[in-house]
Protein backbone atom coordinates (compact mmCIF):
# COMPACT_ATOMS: atom_id res chain seq x y z
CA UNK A 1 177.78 32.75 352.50
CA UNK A 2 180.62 31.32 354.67
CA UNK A 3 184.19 32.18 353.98
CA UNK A 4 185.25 28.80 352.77
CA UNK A 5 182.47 28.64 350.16
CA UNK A 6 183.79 32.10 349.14
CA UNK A 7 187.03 30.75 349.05
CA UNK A 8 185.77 27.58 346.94
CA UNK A 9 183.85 29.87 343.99
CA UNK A 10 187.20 32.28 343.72
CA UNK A 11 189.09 28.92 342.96
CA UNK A 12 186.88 27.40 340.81
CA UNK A 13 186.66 30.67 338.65
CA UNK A 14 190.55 31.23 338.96
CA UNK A 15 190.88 27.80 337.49
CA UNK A 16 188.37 28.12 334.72
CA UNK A 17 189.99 31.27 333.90
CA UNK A 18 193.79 29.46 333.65
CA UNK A 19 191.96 26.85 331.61
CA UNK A 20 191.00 29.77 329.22
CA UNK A 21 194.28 31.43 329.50
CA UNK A 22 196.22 27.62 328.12
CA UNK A 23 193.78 27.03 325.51
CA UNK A 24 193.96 30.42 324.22
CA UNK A 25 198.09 29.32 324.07
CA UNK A 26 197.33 26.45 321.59
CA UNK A 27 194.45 28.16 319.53
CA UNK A 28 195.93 31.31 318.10
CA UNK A 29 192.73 31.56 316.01
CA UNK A 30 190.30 31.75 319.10
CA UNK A 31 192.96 33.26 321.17
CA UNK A 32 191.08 37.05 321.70
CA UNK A 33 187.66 35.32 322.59
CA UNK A 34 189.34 33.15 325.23
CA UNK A 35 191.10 35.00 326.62
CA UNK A 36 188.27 37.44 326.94
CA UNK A 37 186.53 34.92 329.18
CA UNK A 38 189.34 34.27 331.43
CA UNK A 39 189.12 37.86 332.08
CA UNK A 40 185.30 37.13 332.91
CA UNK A 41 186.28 34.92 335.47
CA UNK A 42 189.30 36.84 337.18
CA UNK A 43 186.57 39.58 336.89
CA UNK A 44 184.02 37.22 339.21
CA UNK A 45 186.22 35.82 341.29
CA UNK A 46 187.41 39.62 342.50
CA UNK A 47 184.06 40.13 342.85
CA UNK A 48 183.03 37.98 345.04
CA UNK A 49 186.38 38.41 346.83
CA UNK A 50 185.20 42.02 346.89
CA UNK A 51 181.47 41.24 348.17
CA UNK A 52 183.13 38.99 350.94
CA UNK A 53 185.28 41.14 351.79
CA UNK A 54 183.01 44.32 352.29
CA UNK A 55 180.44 42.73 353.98
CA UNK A 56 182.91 41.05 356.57
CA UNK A 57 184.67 45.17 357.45
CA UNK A 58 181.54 46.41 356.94
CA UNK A 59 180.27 44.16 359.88
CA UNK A 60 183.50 44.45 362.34
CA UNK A 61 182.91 48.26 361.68
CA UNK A 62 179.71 48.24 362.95
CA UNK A 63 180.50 46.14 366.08
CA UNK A 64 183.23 48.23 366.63
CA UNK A 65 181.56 51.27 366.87
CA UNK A 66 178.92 50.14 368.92
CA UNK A 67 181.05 49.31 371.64
């Protein structure tokens, strides 16, 4: 997967997870289960930050010590 598609799913699932975050504001009675998922989706989007991330050093690593 290419950086800027990378970069795409962390900002979709950062801006889920702040939709969570202001609904939880106005529905106190939901507010635990909402904000529960806007967790989930901080959760993926590190993730996949994370994935990106550790393939990409993994790789430079790799050509680095080959040369």
């Amino acid at each position: 997967m290419t950086g800027n598609a990378v970069l795409e799913n962390v900002r979709r699932y950062r801006t889920i997870a702040s939709l969570y975050r202001q609904t939880a504001a106005f529905r106190p009675a939901q507010r635990s289960t909402l904000l529960a998922q806007a967790y989930e989706y901080e959760r993926l989007a590190m993730t996949e930050l994370e994935a990106h991330f550790t393939v990409h050093n993994t790789a430079s690593w790799n050509m680095a010590t080959a040369a």
